[in-house]
C-alpha atoms as a PDB file:
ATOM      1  CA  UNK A   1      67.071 106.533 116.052  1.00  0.00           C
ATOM      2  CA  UNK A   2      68.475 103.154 117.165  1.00  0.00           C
ATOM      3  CA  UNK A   3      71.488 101.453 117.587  1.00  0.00           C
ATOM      4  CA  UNK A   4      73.317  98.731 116.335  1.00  0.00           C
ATOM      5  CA  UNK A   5      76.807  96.778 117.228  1.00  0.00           C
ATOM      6  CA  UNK A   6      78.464  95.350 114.130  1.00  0.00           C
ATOM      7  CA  UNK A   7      81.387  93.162 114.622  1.00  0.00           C
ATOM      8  CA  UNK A   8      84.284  91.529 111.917  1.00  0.00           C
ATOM      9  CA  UNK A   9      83.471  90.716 108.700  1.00  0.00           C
ATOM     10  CA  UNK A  10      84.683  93.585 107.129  1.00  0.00           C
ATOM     11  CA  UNK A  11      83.485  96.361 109.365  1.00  0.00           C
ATOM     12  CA  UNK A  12      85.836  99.058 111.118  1.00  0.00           C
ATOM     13  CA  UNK A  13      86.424  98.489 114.553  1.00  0.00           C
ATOM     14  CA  UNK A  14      86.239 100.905 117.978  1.00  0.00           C
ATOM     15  CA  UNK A  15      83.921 103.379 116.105  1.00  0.00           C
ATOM     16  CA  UNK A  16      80.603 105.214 116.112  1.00  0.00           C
ATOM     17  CA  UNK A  17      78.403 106.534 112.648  1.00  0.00           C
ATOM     18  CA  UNK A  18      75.959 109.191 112.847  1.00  0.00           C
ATOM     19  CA  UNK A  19      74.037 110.912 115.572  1.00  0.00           C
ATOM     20  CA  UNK A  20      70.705 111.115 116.615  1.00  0.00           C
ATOM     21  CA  UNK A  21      69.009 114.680 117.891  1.00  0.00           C
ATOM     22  CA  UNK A  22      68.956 115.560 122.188  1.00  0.00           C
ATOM     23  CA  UNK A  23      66.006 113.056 122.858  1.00  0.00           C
ATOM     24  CA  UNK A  24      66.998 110.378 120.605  1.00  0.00           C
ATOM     25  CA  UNK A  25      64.085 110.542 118.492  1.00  0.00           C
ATOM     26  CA  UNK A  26      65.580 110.578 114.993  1.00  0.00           C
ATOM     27  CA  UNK A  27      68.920 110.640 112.990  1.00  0.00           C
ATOM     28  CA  UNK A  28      70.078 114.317 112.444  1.00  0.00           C
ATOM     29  CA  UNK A  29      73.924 113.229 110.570  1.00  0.00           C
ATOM     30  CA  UNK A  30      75.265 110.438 108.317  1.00  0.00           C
ATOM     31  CA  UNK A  31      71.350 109.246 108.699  1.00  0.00           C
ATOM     32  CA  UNK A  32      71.460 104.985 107.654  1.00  0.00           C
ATOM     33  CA  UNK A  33      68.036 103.519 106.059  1.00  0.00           C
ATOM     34  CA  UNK A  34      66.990 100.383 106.952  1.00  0.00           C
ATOM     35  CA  UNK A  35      67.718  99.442 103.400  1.00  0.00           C
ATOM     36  CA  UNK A  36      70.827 101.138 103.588  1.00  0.00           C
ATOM     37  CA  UNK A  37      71.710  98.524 106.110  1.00  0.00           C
ATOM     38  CA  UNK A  38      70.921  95.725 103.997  1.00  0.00           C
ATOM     39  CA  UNK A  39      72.671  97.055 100.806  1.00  0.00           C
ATOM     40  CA  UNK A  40      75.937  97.053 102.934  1.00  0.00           C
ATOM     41  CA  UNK A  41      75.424  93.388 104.341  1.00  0.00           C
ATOM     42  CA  UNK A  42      74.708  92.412 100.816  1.00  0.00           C
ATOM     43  CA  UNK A  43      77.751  93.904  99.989  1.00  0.00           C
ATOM     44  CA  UNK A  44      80.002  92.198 102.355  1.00  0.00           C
ATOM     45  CA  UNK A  45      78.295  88.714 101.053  1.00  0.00           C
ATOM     46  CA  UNK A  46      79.565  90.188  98.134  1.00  0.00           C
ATOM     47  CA  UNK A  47      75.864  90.213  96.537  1.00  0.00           C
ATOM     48  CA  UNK A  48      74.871  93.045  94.384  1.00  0.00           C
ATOM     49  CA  UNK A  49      71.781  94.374  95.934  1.00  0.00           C
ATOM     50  CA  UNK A  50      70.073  95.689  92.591  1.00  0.00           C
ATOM     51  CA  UNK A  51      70.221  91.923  91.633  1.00  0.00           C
ATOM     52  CA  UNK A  52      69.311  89.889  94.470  1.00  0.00           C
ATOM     53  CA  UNK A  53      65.244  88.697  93.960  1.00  0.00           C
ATOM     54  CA  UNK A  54      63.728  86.360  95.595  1.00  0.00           C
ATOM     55  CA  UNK A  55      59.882  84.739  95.158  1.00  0.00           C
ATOM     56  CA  UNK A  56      57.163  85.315  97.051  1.00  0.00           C
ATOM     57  CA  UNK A  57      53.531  84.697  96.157  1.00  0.00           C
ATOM     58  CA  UNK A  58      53.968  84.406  92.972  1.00  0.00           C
ATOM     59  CA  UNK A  59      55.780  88.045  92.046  1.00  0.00           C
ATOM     60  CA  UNK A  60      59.164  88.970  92.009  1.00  0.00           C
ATOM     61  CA  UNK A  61      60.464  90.901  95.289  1.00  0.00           C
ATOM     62  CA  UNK A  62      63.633  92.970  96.018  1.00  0.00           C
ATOM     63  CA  UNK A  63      65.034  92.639  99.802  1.00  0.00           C
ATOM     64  CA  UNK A  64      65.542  96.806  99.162  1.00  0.00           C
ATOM     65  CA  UNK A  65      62.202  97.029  97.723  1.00  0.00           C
ATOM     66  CA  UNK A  66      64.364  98.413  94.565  1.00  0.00           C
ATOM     67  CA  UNK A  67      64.285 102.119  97.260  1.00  0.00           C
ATOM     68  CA  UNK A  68      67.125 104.061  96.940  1.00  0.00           C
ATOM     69  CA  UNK A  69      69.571 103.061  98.806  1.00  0.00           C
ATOM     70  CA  UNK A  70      73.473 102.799  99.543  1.00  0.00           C
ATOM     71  CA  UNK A  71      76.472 100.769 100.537  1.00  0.00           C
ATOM     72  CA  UNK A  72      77.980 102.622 103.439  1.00  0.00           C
ATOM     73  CA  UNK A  73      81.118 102.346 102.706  1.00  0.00           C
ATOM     74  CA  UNK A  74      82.427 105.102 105.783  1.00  0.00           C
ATOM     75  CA  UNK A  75      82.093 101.991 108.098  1.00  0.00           C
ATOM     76  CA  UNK A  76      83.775  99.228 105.921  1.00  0.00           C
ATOM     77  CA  UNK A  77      87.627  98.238 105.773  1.00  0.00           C
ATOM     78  CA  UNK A  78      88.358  98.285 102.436  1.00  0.00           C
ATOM     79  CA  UNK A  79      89.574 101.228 101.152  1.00  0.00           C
END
């Protein structure tokens, strides 16, 4: 598991999402990807994750790797 302090720009304030186990080790509820994480930044820049590609070396790449993943929305403002 690890942590992470998010601040303004659209994200709810004076709250905590998900828990790890006893020791810390890994996410046991409301578990966040690392390309869950960067499918809800995206989505504050108001960029479409599924679209954004980028070059490099010569093939087309996908910051999510095109992985399943999510906006998570049970952090945001908006309704």
């Amino acid at each position: 598991g690890f942590t992470i302090w998010l601040a303004g720009g659209g994200i709810k304030g004076g709250m905590t999402y998900g828990q790890t186990d006893e020791f810390g080790h890994r996410a046991v509820v409301d578990r966040v990807s690392p390309n869950d994480y960067h499918a809800t930044l995206l989505h504050l820049f108001g960029i479409d994750h599924t679209q954004l590609m980028f070059h490099q070396n010569g093939q087309q790449q996908f910051l999510t790797d095109q992985k399943p993943c999510r906006v998570v929305r049970e952090i945001l403002k908006e309704s």
